[in-house]
N, C-alpha and C. Protein backbone atom coordinates (compact mmCIF):
# COMPACT_ATOMS: atom_id res chain seq x y z
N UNK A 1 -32.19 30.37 -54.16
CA UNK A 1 -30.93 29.71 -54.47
C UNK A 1 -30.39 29.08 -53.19
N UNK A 2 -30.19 27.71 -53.36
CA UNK A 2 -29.34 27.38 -51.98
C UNK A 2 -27.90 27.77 -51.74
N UNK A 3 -27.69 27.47 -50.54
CA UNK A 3 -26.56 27.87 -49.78
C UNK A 3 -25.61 27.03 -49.85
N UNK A 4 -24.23 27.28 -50.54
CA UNK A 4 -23.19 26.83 -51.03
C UNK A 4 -22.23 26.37 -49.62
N UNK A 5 -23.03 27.30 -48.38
CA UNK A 5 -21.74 26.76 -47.13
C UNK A 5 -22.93 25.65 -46.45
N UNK A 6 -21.69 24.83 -46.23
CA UNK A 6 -22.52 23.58 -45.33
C UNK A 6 -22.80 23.56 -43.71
N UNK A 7 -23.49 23.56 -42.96
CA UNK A 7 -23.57 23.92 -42.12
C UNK A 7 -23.24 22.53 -41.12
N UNK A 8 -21.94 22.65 -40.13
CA UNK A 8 -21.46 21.40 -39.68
C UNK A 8 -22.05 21.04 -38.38
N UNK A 9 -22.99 21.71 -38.27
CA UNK A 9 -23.66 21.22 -36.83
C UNK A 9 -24.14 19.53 -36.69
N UNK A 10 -24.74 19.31 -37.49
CA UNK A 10 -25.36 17.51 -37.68
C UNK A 10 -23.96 17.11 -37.63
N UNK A 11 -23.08 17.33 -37.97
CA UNK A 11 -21.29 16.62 -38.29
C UNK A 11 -20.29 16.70 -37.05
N UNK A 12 -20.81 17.84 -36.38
CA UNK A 12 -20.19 18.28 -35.00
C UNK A 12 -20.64 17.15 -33.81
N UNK A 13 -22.06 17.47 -33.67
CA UNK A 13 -22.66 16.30 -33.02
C UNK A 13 -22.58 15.39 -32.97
N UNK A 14 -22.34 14.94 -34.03
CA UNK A 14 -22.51 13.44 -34.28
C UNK A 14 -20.88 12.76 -33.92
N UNK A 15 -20.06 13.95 -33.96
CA UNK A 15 -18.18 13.47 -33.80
C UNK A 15 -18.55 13.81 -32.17
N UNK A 16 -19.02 14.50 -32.17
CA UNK A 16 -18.65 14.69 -30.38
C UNK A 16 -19.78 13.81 -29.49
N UNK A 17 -20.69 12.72 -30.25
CA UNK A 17 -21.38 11.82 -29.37
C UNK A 17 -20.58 10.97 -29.55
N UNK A 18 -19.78 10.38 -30.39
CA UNK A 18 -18.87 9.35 -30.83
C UNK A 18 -17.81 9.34 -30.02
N UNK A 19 -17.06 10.53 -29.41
CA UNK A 19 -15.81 10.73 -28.99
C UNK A 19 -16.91 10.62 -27.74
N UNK A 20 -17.58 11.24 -27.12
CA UNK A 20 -18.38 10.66 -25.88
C UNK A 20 -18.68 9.18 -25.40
N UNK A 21 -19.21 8.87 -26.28
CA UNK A 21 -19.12 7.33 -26.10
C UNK A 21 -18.20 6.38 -25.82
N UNK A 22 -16.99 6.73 -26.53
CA UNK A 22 -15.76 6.03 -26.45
C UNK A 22 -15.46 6.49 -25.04
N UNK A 23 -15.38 7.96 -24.77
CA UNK A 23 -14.83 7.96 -23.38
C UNK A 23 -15.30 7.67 -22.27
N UNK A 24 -16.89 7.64 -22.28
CA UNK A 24 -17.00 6.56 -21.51
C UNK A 24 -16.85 5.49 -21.33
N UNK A 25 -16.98 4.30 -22.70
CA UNK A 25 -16.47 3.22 -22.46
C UNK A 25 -14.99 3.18 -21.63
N UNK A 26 -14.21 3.68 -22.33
CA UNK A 26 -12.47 3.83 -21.59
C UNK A 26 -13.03 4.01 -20.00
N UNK A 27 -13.44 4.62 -19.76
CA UNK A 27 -13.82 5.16 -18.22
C UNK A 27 -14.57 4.35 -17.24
N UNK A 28 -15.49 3.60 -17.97
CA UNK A 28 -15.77 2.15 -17.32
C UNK A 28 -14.90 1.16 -17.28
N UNK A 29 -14.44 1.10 -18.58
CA UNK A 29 -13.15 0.06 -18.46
C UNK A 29 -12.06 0.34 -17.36
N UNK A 30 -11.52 1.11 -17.11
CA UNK A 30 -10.83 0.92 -16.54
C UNK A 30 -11.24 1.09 -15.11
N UNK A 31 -12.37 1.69 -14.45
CA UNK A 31 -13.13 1.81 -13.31
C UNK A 31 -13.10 0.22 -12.90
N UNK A 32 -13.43 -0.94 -14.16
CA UNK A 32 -13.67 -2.38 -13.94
C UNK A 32 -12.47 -3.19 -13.97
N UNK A 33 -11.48 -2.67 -14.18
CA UNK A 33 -9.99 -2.68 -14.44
C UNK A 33 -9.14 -2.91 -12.88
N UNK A 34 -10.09 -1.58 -12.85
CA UNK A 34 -9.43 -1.16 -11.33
C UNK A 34 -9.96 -2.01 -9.38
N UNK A 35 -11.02 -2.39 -9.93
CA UNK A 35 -12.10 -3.01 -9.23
C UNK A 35 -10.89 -4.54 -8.84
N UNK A 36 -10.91 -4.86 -7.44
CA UNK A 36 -9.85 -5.93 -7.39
C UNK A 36 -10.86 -7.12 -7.40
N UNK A 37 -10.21 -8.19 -8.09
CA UNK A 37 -11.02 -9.45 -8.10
C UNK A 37 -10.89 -10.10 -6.91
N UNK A 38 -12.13 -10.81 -6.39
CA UNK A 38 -12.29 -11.79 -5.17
C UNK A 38 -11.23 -12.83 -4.86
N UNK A 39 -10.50 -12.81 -3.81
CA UNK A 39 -9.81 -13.39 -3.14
C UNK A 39 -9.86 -14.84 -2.89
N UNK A 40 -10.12 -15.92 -3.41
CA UNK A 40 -10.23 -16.85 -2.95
C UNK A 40 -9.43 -17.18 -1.49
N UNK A 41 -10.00 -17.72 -0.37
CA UNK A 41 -9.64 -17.95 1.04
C UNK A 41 -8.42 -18.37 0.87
N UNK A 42 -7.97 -18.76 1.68
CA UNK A 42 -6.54 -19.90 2.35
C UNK A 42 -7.12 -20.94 2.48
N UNK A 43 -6.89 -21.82 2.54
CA UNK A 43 -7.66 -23.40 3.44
C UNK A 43 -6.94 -23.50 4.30
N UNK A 44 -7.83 -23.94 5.58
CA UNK A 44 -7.38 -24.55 6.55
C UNK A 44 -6.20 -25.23 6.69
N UNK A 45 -5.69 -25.19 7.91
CA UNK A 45 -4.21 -26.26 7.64
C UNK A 45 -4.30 -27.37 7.90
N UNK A 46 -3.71 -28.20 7.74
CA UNK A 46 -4.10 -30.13 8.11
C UNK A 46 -4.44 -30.01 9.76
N UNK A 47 -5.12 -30.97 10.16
CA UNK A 47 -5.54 -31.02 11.60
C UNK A 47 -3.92 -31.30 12.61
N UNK A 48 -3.16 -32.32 11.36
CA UNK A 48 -2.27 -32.64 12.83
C UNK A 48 -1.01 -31.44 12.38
N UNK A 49 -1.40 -30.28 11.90
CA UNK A 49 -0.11 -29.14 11.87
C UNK A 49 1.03 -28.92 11.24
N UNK A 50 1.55 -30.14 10.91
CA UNK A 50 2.64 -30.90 10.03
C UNK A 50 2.33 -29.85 8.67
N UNK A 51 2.64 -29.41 8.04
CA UNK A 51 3.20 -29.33 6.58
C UNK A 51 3.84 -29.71 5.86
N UNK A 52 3.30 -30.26 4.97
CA UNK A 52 4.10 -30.95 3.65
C UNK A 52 5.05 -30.03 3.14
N UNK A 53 6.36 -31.23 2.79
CA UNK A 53 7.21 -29.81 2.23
C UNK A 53 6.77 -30.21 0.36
N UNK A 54 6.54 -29.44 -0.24
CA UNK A 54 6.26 -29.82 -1.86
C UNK A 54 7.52 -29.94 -2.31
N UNK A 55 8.56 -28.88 -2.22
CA UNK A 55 10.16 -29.38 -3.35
C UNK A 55 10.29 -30.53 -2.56
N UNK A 56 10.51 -31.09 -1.41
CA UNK A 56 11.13 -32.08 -1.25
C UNK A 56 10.36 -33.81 -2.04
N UNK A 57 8.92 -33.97 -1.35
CA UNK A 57 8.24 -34.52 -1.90
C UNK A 57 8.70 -34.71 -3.60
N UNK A 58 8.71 -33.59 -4.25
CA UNK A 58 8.59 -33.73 -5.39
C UNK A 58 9.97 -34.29 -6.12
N UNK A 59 10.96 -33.65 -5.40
CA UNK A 59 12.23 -34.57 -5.74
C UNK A 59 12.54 -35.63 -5.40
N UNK A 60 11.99 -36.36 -4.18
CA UNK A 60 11.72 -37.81 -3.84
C UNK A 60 10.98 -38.57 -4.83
N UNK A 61 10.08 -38.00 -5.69
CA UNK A 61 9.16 -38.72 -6.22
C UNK A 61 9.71 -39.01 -7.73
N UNK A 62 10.53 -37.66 -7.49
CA UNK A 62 11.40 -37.92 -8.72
C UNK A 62 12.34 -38.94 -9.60
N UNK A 63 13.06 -38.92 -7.54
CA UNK A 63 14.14 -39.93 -7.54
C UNK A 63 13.74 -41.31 -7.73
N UNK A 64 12.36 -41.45 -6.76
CA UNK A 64 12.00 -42.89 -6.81
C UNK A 64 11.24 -43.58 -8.02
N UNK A 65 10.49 -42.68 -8.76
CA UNK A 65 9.85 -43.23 -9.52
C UNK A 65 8.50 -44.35 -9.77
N UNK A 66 8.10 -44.07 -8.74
CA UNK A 66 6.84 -44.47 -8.29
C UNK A 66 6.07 -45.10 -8.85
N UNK A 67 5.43 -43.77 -8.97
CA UNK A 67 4.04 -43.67 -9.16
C UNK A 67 3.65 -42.28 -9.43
N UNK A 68 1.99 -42.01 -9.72
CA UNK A 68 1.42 -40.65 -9.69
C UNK A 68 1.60 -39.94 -8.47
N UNK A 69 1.90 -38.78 -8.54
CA UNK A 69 2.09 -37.85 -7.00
C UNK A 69 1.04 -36.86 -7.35
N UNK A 70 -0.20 -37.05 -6.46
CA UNK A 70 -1.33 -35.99 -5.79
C UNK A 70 -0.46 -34.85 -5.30
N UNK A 71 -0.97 -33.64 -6.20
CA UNK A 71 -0.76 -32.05 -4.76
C UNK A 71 -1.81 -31.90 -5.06
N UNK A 72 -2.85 -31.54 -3.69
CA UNK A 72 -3.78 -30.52 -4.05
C UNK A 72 -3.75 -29.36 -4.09
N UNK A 73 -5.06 -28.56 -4.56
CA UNK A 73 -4.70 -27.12 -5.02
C UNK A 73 -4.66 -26.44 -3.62
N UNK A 74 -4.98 -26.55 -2.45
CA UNK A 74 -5.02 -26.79 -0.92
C UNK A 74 -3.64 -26.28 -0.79
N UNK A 75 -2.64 -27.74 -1.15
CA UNK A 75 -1.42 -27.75 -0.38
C UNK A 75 -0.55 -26.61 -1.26
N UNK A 76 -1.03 -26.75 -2.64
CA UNK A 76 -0.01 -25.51 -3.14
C UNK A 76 -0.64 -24.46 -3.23
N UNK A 77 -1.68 -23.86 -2.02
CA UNK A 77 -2.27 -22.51 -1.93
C UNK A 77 -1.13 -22.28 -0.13
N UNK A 78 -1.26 -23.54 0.22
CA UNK A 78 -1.18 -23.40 1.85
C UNK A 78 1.20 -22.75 1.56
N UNK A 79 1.20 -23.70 0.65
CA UNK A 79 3.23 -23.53 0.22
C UNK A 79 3.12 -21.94 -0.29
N UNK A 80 2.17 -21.92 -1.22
CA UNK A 80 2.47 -20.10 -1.36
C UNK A 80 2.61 -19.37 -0.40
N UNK A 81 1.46 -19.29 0.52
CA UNK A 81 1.41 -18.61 1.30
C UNK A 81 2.39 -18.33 2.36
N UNK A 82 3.27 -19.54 2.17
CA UNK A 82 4.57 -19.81 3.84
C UNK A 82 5.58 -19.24 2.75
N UNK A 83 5.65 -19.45 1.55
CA UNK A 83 7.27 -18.89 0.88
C UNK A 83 7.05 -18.04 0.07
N UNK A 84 6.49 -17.53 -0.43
CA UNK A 84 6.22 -16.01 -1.95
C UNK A 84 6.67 -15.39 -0.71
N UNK A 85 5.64 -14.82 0.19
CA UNK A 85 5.73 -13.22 0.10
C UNK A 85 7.11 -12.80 0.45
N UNK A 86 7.71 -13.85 1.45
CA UNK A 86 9.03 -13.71 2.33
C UNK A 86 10.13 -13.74 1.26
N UNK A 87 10.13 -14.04 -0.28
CA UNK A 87 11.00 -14.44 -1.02
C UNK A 87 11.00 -13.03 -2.14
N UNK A 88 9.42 -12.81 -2.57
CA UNK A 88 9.35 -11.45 -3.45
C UNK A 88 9.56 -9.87 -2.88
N UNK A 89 9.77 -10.08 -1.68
CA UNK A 89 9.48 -8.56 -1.22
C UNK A 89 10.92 -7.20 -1.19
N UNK A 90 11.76 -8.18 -1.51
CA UNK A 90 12.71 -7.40 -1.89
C UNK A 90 12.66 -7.09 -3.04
N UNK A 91 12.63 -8.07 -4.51
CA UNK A 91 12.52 -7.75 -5.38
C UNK A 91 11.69 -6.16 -6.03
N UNK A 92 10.48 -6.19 -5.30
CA UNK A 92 8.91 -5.74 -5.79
C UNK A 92 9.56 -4.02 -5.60
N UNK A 93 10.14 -3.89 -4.39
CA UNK A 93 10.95 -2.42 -4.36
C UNK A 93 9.69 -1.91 -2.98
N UNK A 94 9.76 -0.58 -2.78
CA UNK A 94 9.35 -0.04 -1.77
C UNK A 94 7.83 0.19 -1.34
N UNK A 95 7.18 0.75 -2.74
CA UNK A 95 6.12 0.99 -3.39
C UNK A 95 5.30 -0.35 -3.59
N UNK A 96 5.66 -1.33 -3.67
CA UNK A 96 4.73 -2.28 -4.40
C UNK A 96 4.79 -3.57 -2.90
N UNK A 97 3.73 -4.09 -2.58
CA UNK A 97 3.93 -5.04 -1.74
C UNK A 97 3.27 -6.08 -1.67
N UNK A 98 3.76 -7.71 -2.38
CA UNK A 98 2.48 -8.94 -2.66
C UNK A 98 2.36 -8.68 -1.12
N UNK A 99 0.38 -9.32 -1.90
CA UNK A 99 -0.17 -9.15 -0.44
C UNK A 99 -0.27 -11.06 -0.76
N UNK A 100 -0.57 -11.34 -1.70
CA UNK A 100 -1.32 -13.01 -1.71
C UNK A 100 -0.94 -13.31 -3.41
N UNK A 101 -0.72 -14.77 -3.90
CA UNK A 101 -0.66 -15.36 -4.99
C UNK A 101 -1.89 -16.69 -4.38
N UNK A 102 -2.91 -17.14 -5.10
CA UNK A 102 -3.81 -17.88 -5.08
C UNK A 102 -3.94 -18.99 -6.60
N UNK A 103 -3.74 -20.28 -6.32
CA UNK A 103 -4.51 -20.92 -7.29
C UNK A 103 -5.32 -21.63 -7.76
N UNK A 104 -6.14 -21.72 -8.10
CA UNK A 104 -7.47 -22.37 -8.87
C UNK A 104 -7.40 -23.03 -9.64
N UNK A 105 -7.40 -24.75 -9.63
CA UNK A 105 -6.93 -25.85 -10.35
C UNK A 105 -7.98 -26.24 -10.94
N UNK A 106 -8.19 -25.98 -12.75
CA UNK A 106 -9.50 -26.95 -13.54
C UNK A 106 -9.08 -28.04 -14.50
N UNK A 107 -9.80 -28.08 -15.33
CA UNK A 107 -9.23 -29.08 -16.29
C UNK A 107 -8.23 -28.67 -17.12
N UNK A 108 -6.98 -28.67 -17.39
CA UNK A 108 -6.40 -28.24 -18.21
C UNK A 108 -6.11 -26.69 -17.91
N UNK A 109 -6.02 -25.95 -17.19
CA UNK A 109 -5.80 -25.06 -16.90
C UNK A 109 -5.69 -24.49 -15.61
N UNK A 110 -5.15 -23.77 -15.24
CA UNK A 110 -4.56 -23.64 -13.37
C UNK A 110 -5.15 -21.50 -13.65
N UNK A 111 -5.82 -21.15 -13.04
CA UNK A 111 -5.93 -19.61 -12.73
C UNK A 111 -5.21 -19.19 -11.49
N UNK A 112 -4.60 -18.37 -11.88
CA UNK A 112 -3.40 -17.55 -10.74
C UNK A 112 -3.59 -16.22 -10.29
N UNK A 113 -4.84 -16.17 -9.20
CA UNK A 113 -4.40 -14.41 -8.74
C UNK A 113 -3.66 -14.44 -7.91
N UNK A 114 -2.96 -13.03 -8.72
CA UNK A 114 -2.18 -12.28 -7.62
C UNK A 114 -2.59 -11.15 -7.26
N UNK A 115 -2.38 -10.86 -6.12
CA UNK A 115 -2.69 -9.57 -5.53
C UNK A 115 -1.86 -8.77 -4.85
N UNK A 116 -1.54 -7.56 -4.93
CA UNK A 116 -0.48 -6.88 -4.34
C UNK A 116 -0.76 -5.60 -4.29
N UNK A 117 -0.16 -4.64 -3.00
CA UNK A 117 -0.81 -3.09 -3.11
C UNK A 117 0.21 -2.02 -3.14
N UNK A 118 -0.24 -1.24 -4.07
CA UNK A 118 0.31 -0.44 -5.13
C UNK A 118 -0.06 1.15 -4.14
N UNK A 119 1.30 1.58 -3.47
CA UNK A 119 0.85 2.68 -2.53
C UNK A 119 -0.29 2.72 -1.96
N UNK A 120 -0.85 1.79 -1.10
CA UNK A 120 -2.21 1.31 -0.44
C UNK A 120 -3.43 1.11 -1.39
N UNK A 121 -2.80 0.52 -2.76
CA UNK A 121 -4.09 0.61 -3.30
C UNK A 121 -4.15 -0.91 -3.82
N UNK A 122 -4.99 -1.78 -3.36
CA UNK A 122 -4.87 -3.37 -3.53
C UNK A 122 -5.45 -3.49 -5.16
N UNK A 123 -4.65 -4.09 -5.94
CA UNK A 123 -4.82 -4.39 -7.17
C UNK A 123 -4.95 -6.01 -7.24
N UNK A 124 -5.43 -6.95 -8.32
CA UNK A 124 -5.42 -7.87 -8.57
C UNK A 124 -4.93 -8.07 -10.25
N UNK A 125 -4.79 -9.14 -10.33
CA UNK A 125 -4.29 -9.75 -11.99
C UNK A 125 -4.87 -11.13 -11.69
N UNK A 126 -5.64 -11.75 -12.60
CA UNK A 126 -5.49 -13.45 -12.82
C UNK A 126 -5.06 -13.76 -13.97
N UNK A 127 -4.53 -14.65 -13.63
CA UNK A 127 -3.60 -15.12 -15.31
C UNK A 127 -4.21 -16.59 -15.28
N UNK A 128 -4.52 -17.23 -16.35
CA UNK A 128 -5.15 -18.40 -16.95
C UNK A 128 -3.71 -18.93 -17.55
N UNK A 129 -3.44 -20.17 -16.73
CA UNK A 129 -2.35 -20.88 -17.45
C UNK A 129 -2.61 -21.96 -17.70
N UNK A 130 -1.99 -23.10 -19.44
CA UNK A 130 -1.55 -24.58 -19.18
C UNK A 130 -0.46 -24.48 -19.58
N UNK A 131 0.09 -26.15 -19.39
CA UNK A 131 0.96 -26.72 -19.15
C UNK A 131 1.42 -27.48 -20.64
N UNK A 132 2.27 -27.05 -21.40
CA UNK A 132 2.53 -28.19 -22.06
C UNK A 132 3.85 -28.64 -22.57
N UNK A 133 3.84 -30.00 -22.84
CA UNK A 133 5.46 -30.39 -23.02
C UNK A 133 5.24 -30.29 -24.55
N UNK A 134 6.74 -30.00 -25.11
CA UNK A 134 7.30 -29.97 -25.98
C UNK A 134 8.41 -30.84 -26.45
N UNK A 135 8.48 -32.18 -26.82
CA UNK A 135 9.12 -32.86 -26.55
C UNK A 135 10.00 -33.44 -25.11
N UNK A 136 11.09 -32.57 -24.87
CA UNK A 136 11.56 -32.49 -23.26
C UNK A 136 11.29 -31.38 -22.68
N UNK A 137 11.10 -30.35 -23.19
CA UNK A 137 10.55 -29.05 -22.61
C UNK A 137 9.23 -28.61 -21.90
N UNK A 138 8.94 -28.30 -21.05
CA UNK A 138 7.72 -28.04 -20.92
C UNK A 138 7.77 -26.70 -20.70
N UNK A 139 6.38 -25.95 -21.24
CA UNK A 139 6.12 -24.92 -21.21
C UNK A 139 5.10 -24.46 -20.74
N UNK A 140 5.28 -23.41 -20.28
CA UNK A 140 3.61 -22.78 -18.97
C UNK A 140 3.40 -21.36 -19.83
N UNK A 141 2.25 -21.47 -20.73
CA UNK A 141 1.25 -20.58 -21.83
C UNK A 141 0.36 -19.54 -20.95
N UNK A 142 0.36 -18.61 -20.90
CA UNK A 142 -0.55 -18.10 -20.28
C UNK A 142 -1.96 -17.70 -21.69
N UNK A 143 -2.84 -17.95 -21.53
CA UNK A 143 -3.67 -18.09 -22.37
C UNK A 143 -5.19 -17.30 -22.01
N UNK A 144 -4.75 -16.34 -21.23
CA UNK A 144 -5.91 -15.32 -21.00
C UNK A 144 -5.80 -14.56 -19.42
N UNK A 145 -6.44 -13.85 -19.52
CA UNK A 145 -6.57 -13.32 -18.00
C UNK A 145 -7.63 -12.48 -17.75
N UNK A 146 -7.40 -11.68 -17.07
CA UNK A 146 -8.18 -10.49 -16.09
C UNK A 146 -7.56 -9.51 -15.02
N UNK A 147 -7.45 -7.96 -15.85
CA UNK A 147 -7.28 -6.96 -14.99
C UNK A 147 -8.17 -6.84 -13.84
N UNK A 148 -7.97 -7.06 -12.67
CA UNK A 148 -9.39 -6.88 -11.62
C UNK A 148 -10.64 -7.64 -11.83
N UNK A 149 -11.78 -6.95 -12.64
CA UNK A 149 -12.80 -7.63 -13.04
C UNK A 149 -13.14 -7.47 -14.20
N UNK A 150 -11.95 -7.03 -14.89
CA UNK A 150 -11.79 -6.92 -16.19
C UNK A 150 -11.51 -8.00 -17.29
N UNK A 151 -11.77 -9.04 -18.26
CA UNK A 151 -11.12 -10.06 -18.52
C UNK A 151 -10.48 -9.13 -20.21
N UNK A 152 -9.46 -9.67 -20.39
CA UNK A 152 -8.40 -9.51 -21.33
C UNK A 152 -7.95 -10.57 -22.06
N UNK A 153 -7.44 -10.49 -23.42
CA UNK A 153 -7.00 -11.20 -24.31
C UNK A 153 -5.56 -12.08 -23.45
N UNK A 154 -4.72 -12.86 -24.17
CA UNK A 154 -3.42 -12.88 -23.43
C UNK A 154 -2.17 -11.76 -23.85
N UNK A 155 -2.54 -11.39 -25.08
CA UNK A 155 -1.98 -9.98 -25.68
C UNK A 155 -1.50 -8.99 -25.10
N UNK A 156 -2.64 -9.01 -23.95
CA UNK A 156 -3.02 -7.08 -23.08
C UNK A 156 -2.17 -7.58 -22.19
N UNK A 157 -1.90 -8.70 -21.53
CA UNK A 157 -1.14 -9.08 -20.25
C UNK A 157 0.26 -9.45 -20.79
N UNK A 158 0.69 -8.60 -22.12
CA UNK A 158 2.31 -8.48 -21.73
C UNK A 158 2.80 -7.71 -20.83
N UNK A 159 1.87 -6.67 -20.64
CA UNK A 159 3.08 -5.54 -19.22
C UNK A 159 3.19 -6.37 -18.06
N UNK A 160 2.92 -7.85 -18.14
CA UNK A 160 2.98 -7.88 -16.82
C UNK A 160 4.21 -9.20 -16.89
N UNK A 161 5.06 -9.34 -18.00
CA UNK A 161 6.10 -10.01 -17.90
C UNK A 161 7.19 -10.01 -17.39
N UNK A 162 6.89 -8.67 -16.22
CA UNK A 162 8.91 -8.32 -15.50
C UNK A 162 7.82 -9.27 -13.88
N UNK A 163 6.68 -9.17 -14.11
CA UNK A 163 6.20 -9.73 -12.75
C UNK A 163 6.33 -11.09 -12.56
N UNK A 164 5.65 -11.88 -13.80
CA UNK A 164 5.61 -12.95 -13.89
C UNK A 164 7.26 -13.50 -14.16
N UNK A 165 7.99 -12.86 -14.69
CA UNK A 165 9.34 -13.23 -14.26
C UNK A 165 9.83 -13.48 -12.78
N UNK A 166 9.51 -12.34 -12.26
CA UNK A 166 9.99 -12.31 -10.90
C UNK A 166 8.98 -13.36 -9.97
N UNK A 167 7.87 -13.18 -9.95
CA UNK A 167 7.83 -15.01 -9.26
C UNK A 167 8.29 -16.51 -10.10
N UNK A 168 8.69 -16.22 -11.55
CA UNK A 168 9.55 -17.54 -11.70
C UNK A 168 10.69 -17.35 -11.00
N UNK A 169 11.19 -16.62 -10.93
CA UNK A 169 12.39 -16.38 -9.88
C UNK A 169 12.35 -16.82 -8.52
N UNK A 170 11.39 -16.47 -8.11
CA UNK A 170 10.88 -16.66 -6.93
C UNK A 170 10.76 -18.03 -6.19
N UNK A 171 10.10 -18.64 -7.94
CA UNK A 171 9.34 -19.96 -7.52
C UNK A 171 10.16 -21.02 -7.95
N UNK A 172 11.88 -20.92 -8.23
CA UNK A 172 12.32 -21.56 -9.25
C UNK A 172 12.81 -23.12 -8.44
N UNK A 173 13.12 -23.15 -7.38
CA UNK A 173 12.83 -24.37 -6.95
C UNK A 173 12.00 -25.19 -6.86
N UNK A 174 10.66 -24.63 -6.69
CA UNK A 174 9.27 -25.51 -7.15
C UNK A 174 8.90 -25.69 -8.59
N UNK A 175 9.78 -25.13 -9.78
CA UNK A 175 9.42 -24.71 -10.81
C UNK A 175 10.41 -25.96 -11.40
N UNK A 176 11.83 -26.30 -11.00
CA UNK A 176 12.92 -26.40 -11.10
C UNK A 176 12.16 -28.32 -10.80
N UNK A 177 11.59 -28.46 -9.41
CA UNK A 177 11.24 -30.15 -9.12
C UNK A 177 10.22 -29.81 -9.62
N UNK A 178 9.20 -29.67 -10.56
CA UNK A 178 8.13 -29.71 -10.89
C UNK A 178 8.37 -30.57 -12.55
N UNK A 179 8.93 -29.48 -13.17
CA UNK A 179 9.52 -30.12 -14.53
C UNK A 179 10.41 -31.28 -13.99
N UNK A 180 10.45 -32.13 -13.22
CA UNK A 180 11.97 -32.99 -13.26
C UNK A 180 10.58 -34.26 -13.66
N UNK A 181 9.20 -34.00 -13.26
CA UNK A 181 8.87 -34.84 -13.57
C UNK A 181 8.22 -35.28 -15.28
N UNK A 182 7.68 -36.68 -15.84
CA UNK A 182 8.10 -36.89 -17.05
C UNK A 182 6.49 -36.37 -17.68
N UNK A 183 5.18 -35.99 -16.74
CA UNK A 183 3.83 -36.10 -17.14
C UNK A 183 3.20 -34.94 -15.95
N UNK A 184 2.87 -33.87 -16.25
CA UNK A 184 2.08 -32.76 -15.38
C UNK A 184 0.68 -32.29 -16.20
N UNK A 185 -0.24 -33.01 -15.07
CA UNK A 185 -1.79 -33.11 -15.38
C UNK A 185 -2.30 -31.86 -15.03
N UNK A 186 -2.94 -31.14 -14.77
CA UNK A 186 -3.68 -30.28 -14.08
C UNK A 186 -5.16 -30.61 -14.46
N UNK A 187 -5.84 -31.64 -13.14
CA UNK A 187 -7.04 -31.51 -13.13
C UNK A 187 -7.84 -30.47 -11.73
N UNK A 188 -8.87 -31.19 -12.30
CA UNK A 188 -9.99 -30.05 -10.88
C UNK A 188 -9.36 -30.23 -9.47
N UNK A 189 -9.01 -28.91 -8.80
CA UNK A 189 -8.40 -29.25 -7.48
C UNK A 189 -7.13 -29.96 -6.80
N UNK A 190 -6.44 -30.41 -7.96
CA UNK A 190 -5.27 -30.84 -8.31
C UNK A 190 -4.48 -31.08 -9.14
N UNK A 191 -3.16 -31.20 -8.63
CA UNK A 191 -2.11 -31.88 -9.90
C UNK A 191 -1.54 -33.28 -9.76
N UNK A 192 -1.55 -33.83 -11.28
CA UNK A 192 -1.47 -35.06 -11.01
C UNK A 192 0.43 -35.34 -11.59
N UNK A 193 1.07 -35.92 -10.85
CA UNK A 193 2.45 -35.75 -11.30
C UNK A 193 3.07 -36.89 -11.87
N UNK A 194 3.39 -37.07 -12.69
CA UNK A 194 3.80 -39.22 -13.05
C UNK A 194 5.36 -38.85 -13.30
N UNK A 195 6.25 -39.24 -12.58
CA UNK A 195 7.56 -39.48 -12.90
C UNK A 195 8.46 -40.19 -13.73
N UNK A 196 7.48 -41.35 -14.06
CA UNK A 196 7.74 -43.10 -14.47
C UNK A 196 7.49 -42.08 -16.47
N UNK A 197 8.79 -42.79 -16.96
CA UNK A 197 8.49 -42.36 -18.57
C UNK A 197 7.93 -43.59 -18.71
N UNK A 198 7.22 -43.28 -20.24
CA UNK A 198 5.74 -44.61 -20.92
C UNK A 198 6.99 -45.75 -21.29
């Protein structure tokens, strides 16, 4: 006669390779999470030393109405670097300290790491942004990213909206002459700016 009790060993195993599996995945993930993404350099500074100022430029170009205004991704890596950190570091509190904001200009989309260290521990974020107007509005979408060397939906990168606040804060004068103009391109290695409405 068989045996009416079931014996849960095949059922045990099989839940506790499952719950294994998962925890390793979690455990890589976030090991790759944690892993800071590559730094893109600084560029060099112009030979004759001078720095461009970008708000001013950009409100001149505003005023005058030109023509297209060239930034390269150069000059607005070289402007981060002279005004973020000196502007966020109060905000960020004691514990947290930008080390670098970097950007990477493609077609239609601008990638933004930031990097900053978290009780000596250097973390990264890239955020994938475009640009688009909305009648008079323009709006900056973030449309994907990457924890470290992790890449993420744009979903997963809501916790990071008190940050990305605080460099619009930060950045709101460049943010402020940027929109004054009527057409913002983002191609490879630059932005292309047209002031002049069609």
């Amino acid at each position: 006669m068989p045996s009416l009790v079931h014996d849960p060993g095949p059922v045990r195993f099989l839940s506790h390779l499952i719950l294994m599996t998962a925890l390793s995945a979690l455990s890589g993930a976030a090991w790759v999470a944690h892993r800071p993404a590559p730094i893109p350099s600084l560029p060099e500074a112009r030979p004759e030393g001078r720095q461009r100022d970008l708000v001013d430029d950009l409100k001149q170009a505003s005023i005058k109405g030109a023509g297209i205004l060239e930034v390269s991704q150069a000059e607005i890596n070289r402007h981060l670097a002279r005004v973020l950190t000196a502007r966020t570091d109060e905000s960020l509190g004691s514990r947290v300290k930008l080390e670098a904001v970097r950007v990477e200009l493609l077609e239609d989309l601008a990638k933004v790491t930031v990097v900053w260290n978290v009780l000596g521990h250097r973390s990264t974020v890239t955020l994938d942004l475009a640009v688009n107007r909305l009648e008079k509005v323009f709006r900056i979408e973030v449309v994907g990213g990457a924890y470290g060397h992790l890449p993420v939906p744009r979903g997963m990168l809501r916790p990071l909206a008190p940050v990305l606040r605080g460099l619009g804060e930060a950045l709101r004068p460049e943010i402020q002459a940027l929109f004054q103009m009527n057409q913002v391109t983002i191609a490879p290695g630059k932005l292309l700016l047209d002031p002049r409405f069609p």
